[in-house]
PDB file of N, CA and C in Angstrom:
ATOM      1  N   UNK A   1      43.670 -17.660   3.855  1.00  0.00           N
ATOM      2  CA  UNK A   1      42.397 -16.975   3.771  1.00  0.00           C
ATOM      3  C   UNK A   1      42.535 -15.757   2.879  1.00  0.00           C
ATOM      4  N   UNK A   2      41.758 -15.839   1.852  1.00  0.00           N
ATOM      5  CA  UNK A   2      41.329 -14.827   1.349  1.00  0.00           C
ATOM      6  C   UNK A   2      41.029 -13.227   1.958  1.00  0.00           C
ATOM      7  N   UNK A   3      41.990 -11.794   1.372  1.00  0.00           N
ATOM      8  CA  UNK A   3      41.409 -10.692   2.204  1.00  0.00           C
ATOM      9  C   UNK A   3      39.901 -10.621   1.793  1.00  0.00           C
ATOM     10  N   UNK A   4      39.085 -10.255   2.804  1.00  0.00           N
ATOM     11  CA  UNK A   4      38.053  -9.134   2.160  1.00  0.00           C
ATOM     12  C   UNK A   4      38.510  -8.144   1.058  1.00  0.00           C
ATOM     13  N   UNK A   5      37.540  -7.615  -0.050  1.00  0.00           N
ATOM     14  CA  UNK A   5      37.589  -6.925  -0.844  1.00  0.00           C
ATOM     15  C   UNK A   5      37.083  -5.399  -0.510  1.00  0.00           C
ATOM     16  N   UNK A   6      37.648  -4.714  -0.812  1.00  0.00           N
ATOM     17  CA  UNK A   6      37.198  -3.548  -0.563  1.00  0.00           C
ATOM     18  C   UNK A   6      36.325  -3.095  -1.496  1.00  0.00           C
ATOM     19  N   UNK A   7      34.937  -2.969  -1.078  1.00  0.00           N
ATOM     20  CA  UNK A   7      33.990  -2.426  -1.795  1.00  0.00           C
ATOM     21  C   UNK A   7      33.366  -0.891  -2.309  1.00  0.00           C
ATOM     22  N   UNK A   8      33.813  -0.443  -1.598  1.00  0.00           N
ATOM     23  CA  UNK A   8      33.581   1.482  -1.649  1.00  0.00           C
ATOM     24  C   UNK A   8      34.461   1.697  -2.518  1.00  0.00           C
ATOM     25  N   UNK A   9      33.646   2.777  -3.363  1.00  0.00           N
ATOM     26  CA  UNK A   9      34.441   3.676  -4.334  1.00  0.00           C
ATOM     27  C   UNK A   9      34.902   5.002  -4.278  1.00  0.00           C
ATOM     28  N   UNK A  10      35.652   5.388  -4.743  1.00  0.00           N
ATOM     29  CA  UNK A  10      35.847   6.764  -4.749  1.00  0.00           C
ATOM     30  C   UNK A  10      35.120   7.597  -4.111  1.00  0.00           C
ATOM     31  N   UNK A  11      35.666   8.551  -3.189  1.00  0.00           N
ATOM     32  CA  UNK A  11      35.105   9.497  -2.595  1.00  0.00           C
ATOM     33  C   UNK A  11      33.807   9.572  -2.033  1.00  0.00           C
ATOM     34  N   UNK A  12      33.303   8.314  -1.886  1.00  0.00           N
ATOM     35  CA  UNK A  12      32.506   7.635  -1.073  1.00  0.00           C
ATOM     36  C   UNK A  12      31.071   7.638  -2.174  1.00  0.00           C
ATOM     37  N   UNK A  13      31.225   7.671  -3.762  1.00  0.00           N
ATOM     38  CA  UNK A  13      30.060   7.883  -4.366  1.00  0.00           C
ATOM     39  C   UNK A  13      29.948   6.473  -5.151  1.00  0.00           C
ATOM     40  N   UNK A  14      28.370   6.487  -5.499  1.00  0.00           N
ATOM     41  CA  UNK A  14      28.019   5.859  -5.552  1.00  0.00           C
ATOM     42  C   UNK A  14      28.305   3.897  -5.051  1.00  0.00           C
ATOM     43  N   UNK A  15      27.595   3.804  -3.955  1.00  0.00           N
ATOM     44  CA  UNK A  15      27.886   2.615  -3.262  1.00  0.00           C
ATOM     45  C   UNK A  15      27.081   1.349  -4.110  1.00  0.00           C
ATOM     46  N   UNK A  16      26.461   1.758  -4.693  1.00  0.00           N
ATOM     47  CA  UNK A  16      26.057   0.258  -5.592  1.00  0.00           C
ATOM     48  C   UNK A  16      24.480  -0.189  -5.154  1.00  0.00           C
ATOM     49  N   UNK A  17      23.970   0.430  -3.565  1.00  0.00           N
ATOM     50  CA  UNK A  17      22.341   0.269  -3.670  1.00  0.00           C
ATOM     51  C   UNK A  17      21.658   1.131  -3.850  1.00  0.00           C
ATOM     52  N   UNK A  18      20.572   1.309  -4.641  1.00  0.00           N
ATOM     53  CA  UNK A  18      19.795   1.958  -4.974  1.00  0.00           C
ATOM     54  C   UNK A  18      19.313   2.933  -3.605  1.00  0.00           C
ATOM     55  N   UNK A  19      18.664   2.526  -2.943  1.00  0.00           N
ATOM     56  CA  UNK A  19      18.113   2.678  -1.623  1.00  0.00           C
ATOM     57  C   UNK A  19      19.447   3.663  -0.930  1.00  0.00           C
ATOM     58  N   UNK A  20      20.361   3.050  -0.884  1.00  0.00           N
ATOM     59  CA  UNK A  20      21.771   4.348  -0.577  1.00  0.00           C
ATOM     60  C   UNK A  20      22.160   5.122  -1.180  1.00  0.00           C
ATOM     61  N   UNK A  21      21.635   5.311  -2.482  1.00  0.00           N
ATOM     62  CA  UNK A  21      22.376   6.377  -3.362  1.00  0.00           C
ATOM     63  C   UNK A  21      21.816   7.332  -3.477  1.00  0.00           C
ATOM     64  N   UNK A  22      19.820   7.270  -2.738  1.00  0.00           N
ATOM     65  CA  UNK A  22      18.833   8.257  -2.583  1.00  0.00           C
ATOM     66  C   UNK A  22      19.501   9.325  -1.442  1.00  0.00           C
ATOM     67  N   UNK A  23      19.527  10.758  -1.797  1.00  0.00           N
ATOM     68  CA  UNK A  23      19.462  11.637  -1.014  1.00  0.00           C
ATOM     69  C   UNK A  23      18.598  11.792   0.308  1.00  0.00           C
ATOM     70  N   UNK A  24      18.834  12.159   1.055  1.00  0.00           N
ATOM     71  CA  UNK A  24      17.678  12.793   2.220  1.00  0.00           C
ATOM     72  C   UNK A  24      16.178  13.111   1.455  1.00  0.00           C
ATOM     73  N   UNK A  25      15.501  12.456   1.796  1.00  0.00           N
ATOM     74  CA  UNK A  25      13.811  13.465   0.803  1.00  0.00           C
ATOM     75  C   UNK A  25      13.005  12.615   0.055  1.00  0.00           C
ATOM     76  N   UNK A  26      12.430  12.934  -0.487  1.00  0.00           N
ATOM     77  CA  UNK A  26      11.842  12.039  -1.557  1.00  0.00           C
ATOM     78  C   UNK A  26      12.689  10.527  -1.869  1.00  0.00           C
ATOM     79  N   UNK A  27      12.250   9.359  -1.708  1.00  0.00           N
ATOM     80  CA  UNK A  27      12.536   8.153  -1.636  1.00  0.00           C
ATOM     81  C   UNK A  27      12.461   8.239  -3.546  1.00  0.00           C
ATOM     82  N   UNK A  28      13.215   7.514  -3.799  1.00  0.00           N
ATOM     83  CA  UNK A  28      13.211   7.007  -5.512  1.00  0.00           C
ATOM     84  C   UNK A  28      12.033   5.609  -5.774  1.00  0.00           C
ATOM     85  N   UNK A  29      11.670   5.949  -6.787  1.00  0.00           N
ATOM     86  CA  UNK A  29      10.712   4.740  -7.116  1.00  0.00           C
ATOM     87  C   UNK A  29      11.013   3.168  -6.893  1.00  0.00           C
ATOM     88  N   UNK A  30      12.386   3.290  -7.203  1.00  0.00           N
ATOM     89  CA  UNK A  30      13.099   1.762  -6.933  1.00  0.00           C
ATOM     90  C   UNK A  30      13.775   1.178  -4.944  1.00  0.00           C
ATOM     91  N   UNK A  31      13.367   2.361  -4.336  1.00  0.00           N
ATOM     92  CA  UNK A  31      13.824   2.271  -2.821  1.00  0.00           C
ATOM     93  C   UNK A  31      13.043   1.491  -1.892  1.00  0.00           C
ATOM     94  N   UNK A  32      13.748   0.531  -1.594  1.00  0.00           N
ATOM     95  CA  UNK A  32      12.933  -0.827  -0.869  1.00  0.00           C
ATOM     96  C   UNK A  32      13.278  -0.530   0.606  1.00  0.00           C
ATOM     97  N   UNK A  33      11.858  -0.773   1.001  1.00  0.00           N
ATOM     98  CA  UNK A  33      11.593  -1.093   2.960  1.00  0.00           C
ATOM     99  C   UNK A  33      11.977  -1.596   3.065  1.00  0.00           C
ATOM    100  N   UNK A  34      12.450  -1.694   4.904  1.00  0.00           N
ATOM    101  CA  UNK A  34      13.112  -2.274   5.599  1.00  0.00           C
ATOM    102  C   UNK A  34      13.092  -3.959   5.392  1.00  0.00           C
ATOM    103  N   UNK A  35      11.455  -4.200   4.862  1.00  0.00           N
ATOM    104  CA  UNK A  35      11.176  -5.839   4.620  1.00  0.00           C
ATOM    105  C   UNK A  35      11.212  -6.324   3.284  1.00  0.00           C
ATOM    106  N   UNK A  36      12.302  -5.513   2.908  1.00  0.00           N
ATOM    107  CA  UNK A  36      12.251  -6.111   0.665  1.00  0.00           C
ATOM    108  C   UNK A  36      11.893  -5.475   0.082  1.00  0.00           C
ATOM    109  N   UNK A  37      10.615  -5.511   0.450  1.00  0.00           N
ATOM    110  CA  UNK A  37       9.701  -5.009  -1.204  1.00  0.00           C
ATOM    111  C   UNK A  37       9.773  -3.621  -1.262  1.00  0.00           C
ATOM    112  N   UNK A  38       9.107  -3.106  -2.343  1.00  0.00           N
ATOM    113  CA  UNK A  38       9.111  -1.705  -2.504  1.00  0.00           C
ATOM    114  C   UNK A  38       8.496  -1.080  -1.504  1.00  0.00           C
ATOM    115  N   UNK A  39       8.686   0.211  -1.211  1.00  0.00           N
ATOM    116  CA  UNK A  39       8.365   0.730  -0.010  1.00  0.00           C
ATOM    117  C   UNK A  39       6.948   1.623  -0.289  1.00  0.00           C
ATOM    118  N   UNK A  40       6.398   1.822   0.649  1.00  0.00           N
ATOM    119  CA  UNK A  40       4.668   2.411   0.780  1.00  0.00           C
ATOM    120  C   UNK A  40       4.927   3.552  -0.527  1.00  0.00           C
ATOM    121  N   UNK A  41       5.573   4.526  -0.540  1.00  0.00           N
ATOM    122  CA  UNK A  41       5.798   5.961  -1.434  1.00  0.00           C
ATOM    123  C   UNK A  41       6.028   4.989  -2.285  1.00  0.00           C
ATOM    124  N   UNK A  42       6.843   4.316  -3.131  1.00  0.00           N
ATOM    125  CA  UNK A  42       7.062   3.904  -4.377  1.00  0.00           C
ATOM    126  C   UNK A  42       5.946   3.063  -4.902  1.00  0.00           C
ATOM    127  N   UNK A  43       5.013   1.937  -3.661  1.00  0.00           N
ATOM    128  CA  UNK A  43       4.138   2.085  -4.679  1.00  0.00           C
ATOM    129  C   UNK A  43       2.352   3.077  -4.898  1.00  0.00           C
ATOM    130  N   UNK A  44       2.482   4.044  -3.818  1.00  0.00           N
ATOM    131  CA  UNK A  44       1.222   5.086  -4.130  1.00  0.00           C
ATOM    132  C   UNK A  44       2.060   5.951  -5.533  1.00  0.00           C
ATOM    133  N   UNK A  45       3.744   6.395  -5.532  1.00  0.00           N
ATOM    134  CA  UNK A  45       4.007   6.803  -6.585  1.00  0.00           C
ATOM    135  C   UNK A  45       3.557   6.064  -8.171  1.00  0.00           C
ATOM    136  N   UNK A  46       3.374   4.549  -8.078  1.00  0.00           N
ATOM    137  CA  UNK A  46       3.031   4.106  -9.029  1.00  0.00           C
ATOM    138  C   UNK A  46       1.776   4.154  -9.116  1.00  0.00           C
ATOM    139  N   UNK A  47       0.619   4.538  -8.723  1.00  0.00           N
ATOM    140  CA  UNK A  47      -0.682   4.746  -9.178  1.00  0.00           C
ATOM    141  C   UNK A  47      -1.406   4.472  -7.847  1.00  0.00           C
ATOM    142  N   UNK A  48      -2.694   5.544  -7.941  1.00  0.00           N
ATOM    143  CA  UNK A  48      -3.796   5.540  -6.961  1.00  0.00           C
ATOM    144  C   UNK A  48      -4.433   3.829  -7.026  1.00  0.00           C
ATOM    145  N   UNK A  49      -4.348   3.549  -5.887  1.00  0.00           N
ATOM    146  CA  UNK A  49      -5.163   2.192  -5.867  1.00  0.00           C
ATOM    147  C   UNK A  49      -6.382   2.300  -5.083  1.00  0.00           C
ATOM    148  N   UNK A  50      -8.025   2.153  -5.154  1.00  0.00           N
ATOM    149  CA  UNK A  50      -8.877   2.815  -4.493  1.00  0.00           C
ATOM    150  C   UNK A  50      -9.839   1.597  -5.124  1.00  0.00           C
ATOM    151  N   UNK A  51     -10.683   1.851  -4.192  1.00  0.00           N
ATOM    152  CA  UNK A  51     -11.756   0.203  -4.123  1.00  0.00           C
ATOM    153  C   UNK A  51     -13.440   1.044  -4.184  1.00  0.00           C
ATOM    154  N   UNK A  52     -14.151   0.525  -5.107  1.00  0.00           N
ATOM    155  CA  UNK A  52     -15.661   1.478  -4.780  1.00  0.00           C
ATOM    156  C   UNK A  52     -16.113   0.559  -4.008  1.00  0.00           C
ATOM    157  N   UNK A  53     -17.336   1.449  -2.978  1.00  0.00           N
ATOM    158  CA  UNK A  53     -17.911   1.354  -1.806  1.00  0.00           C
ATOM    159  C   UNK A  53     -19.366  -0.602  -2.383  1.00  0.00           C
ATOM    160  N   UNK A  54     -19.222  -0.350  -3.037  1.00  0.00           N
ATOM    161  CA  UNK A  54     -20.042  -1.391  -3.835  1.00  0.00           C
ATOM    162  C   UNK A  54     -19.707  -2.515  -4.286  1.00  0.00           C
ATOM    163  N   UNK A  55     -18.208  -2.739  -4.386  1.00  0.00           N
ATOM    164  CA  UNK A  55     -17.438  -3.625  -4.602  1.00  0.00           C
ATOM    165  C   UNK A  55     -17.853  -4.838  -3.603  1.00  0.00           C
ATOM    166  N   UNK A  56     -17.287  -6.013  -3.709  1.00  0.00           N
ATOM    167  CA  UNK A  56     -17.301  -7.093  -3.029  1.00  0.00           C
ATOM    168  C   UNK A  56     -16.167  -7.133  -1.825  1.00  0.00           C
ATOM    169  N   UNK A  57     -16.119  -7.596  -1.013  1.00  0.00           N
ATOM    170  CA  UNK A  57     -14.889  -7.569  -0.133  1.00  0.00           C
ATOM    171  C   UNK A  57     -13.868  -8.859  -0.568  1.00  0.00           C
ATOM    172  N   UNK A  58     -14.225  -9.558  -1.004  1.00  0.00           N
ATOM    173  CA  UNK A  58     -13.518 -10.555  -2.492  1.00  0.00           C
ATOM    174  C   UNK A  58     -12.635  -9.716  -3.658  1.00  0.00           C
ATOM    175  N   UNK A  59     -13.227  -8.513  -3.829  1.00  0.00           N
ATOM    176  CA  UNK A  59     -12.715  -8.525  -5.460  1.00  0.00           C
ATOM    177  C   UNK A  59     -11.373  -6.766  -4.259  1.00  0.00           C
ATOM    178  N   UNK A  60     -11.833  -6.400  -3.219  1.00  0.00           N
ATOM    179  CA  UNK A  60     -11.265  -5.125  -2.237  1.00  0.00           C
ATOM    180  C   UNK A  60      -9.505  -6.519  -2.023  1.00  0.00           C
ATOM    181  N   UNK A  61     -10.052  -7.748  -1.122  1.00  0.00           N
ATOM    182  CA  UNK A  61      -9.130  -8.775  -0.901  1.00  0.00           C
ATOM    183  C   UNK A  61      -8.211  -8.818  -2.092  1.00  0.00           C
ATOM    184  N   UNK A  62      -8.463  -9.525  -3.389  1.00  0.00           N
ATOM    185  CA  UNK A  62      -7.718  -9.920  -4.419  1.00  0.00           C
ATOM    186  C   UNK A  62      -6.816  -8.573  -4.528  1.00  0.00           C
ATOM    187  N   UNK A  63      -7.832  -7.283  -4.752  1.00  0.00           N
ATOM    188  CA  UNK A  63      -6.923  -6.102  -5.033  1.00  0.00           C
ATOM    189  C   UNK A  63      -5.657  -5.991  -4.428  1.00  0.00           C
ATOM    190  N   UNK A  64      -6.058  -5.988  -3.173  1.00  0.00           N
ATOM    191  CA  UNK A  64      -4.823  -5.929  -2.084  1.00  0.00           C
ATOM    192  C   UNK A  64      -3.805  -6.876  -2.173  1.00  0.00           C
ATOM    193  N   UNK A  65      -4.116  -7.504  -2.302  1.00  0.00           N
ATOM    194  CA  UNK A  65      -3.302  -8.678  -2.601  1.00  0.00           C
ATOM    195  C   UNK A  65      -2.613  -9.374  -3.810  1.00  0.00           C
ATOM    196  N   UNK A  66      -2.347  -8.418  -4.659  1.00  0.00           N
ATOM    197  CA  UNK A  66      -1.974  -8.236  -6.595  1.00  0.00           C
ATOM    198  C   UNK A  66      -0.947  -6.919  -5.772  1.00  0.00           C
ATOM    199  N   UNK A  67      -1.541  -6.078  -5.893  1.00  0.00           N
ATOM    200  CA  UNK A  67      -0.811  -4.671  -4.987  1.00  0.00           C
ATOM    201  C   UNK A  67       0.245  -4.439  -3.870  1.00  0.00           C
ATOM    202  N   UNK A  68      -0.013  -5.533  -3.047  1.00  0.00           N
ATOM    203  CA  UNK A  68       0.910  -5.646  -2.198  1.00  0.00           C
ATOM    204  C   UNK A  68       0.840  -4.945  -0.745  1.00  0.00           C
ATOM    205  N   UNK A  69      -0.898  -4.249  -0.923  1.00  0.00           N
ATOM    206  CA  UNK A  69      -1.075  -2.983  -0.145  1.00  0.00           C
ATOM    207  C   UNK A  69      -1.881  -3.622   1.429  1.00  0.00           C
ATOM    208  N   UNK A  70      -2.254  -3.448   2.410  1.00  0.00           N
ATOM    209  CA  UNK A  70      -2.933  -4.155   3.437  1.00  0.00           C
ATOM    210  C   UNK A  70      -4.471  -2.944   3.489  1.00  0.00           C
ATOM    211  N   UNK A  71      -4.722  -2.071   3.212  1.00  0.00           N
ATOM    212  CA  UNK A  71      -5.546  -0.780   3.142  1.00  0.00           C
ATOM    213  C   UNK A  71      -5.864  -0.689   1.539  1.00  0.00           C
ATOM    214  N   UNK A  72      -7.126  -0.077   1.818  1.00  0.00           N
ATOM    215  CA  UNK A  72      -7.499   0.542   0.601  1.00  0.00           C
ATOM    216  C   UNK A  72      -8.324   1.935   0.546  1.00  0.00           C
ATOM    217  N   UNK A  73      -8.047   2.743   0.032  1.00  0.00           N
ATOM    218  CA  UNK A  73      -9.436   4.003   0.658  1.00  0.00           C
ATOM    219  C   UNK A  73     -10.083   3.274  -0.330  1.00  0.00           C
ATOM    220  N   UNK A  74     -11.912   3.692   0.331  1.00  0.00           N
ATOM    221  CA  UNK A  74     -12.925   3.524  -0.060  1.00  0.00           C
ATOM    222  C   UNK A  74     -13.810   4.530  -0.891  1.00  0.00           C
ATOM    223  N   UNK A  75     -14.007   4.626  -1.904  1.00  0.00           N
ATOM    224  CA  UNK A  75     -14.537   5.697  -2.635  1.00  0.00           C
ATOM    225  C   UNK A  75     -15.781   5.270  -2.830  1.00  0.00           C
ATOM    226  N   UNK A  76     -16.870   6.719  -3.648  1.00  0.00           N
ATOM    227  CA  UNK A  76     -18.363   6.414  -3.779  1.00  0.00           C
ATOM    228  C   UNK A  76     -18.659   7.997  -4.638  1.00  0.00           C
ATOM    229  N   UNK A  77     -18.655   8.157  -5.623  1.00  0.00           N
ATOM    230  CA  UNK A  77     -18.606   9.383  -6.430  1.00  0.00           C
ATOM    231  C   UNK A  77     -17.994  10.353  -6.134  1.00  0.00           C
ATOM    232  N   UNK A  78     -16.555   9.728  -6.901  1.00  0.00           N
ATOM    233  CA  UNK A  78     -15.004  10.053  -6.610  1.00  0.00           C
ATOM    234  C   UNK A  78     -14.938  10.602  -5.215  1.00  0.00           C
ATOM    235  N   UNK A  79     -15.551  10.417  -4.482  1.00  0.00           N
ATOM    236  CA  UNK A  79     -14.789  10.912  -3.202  1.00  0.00           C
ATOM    237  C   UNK A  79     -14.272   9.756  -2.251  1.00  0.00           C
ATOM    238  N   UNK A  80     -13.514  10.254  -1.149  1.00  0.00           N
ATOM    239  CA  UNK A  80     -13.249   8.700  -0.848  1.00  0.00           C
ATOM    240  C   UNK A  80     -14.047   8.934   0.884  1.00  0.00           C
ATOM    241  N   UNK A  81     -15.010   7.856   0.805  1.00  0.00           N
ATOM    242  CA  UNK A  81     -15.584   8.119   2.285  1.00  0.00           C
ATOM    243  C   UNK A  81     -14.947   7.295   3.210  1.00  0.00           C
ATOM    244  N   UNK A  82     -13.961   6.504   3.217  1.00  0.00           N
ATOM    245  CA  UNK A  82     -13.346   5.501   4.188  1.00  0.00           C
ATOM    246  C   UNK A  82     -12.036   4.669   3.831  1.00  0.00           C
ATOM    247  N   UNK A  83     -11.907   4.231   4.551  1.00  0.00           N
ATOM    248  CA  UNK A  83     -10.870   2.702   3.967  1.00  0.00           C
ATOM    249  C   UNK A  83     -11.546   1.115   4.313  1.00  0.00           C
ATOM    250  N   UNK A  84     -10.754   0.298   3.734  1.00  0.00           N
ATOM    251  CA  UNK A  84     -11.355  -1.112   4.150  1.00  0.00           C
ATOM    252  C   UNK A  84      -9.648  -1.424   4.260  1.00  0.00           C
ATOM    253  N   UNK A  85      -9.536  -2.596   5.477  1.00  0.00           N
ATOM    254  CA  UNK A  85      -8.384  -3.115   5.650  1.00  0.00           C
ATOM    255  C   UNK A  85      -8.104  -4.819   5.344  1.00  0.00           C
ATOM    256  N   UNK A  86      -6.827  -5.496   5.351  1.00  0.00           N
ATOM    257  CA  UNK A  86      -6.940  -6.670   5.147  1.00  0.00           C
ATOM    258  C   UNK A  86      -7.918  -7.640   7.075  1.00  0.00           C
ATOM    259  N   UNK A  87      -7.639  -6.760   8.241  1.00  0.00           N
ATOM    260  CA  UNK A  87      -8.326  -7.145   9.129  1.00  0.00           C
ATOM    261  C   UNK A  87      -9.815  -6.414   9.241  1.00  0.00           C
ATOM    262  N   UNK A  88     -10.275  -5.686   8.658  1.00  0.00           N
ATOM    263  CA  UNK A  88     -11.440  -5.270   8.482  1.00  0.00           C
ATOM    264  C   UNK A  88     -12.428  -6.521   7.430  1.00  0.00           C
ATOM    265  N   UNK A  89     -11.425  -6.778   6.536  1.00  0.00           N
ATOM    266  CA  UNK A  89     -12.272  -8.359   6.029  1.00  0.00           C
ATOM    267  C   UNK A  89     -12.678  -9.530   6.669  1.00  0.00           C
ATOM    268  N   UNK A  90     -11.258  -9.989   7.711  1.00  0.00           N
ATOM    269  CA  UNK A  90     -11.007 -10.565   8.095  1.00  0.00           C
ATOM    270  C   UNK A  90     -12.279 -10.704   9.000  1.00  0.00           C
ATOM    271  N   UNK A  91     -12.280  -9.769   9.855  1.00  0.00           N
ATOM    272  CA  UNK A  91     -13.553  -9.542  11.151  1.00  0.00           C
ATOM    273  C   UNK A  91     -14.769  -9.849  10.697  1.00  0.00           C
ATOM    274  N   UNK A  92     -14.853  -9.487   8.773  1.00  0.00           N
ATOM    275  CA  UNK A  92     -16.442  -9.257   8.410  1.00  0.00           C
ATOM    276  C   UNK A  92     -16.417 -11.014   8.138  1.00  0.00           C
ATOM    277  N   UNK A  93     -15.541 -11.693   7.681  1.00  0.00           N
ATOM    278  CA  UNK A  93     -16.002 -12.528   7.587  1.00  0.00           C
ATOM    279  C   UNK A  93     -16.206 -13.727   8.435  1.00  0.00           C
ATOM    280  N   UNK A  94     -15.536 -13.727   9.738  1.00  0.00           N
ATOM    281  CA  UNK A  94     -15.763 -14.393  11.319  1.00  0.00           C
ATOM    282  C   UNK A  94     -17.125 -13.843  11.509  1.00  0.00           C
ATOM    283  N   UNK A  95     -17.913 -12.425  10.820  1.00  0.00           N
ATOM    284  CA  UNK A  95     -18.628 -12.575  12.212  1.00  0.00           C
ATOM    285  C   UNK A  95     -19.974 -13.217  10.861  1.00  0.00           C
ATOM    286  N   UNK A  96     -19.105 -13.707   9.457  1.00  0.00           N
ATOM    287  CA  UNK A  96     -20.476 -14.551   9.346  1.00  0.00           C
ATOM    288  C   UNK A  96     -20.824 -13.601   7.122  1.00  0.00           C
ATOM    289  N   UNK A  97     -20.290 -13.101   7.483  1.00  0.00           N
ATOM    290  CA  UNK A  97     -20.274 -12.190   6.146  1.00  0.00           C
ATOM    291  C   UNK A  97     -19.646 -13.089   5.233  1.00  0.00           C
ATOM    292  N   UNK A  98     -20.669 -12.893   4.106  1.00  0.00           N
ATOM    293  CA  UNK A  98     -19.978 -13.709   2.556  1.00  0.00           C
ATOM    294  C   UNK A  98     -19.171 -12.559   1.642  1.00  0.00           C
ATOM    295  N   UNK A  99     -17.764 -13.228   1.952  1.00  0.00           N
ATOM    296  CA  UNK A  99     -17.176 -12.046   0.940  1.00  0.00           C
ATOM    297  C   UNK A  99     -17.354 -11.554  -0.323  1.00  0.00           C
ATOM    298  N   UNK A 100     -18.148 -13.077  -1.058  1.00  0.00           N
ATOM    299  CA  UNK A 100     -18.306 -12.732  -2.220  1.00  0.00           C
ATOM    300  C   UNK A 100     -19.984 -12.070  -2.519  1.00  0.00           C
ATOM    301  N   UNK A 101     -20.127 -11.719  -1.324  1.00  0.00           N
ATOM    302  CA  UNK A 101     -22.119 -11.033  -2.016  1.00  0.00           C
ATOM    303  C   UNK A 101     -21.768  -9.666  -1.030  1.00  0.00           C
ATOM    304  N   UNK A 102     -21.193  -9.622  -0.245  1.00  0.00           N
ATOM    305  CA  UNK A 102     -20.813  -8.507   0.737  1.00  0.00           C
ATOM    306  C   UNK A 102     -20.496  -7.379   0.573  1.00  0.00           C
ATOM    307  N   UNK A 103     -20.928  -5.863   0.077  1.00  0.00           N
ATOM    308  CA  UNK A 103     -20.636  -5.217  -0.846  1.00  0.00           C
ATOM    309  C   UNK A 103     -19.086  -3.981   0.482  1.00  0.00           C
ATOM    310  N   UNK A 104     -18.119  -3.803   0.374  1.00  0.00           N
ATOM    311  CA  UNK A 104     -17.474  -3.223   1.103  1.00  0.00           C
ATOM    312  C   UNK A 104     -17.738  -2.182   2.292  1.00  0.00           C
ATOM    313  N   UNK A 105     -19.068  -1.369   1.609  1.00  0.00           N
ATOM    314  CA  UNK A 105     -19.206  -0.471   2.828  1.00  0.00           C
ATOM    315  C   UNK A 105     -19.992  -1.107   3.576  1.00  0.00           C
ATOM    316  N   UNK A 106     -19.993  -2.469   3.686  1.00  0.00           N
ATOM    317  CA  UNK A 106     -20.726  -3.063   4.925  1.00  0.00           C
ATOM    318  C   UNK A 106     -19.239  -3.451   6.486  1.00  0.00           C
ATOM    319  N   UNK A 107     -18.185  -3.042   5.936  1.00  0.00           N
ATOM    320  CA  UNK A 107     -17.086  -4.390   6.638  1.00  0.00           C
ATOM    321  C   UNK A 107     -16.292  -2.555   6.507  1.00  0.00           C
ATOM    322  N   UNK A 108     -15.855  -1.719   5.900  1.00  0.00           N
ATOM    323  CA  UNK A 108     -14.868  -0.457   5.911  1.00  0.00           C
ATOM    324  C   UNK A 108     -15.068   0.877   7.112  1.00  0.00           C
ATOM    325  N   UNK A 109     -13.542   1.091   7.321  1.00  0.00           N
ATOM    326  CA  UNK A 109     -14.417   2.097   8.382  1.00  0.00           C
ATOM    327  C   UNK A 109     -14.550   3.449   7.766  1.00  0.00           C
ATOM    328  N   UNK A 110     -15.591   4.180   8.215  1.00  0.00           N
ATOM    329  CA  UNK A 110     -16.147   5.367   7.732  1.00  0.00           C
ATOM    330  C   UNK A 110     -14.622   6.761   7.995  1.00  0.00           C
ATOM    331  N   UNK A 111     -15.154   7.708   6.727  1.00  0.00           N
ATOM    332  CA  UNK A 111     -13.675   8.481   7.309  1.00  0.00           C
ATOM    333  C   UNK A 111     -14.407   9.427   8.266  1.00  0.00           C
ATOM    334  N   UNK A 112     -13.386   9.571   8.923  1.00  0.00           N
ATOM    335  CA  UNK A 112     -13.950  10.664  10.099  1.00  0.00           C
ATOM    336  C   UNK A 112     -13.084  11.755   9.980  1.00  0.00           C
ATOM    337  N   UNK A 113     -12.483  12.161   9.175  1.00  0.00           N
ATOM    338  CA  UNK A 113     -11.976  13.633   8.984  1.00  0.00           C
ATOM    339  C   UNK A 113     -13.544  14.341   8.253  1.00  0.00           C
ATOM    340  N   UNK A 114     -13.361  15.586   8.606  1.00  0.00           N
ATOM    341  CA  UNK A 114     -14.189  16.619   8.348  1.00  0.00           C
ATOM    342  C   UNK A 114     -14.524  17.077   7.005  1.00  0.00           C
ATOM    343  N   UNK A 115     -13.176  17.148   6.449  1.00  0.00           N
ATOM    344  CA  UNK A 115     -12.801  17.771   4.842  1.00  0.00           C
ATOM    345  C   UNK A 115     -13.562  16.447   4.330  1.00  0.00           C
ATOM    346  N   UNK A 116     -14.159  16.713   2.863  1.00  0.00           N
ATOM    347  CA  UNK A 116     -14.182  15.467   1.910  1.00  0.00           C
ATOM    348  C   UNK A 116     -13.023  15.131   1.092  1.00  0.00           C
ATOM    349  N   UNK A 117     -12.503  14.133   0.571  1.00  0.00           N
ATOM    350  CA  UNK A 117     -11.527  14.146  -0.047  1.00  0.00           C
ATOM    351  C   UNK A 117     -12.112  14.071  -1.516  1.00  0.00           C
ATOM    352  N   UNK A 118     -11.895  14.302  -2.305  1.00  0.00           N
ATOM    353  CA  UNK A 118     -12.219  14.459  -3.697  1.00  0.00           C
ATOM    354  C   UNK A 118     -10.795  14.018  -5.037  1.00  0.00           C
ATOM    355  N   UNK A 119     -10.944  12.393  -5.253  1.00  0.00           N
ATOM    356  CA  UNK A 119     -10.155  12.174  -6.579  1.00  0.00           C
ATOM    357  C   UNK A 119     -10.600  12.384  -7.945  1.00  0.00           C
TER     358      UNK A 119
END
């Protein structure tokens, strides 16, 4: 039988995954969740993803689903008044809703913080 190889380098630096070589703090763009893929911070670090209130819950779905994201905030002259979720579709369309004529703020829930948010 073959030994195992010893894999660690010097003085314990650099171990060879990305995801381990990140410090305490800020996650690196390339640092993958526990389930693979890139992790929530790496991809809001890659760009705001945001759905208008007028949209279809078809075109909110596809988004999410190119993105990788299950949420979307909901905006309506740049502010964002809510989110829509992948089970917030889900519900609108059991209880009978056409995703494709269905405009989002019919199926998203309203935000209930106080502040407006403003992008």
């Amino acid at each position: 039988m073959k030994a195992k190889e010893n894999t660690r380098s010097p003085a314990g630096k650099g171990s060879g995954s990305p995801s381990q070589n990140v410090a305490m703090g800020a996650p690196s763009p390339t640092q993958e969740s526990a389930f693979g893929g890139p992790s929530q911070t790496s991809r809001v670090a890659a760009g705001v993803r945001k759905i208008s209130s007028s949209a279809m819950l078809s075109e909110a779905a596809d988004r999410m689903r190119t993105s990788g994201l299950r949420r979307l905030p909901v905006v309506e002259n740049q502010e964002i008044i809510g989110t829509i979720s992948d089970r917030d579709i889900i519900k609108a369309v059991a209880a009978g809703m056409d995703p494709r004529t269905t405009p989002v703020k019919y199926a998203m829930k309203a935000d209930q913080g106080t502040a407006r948010k403003t992008l």
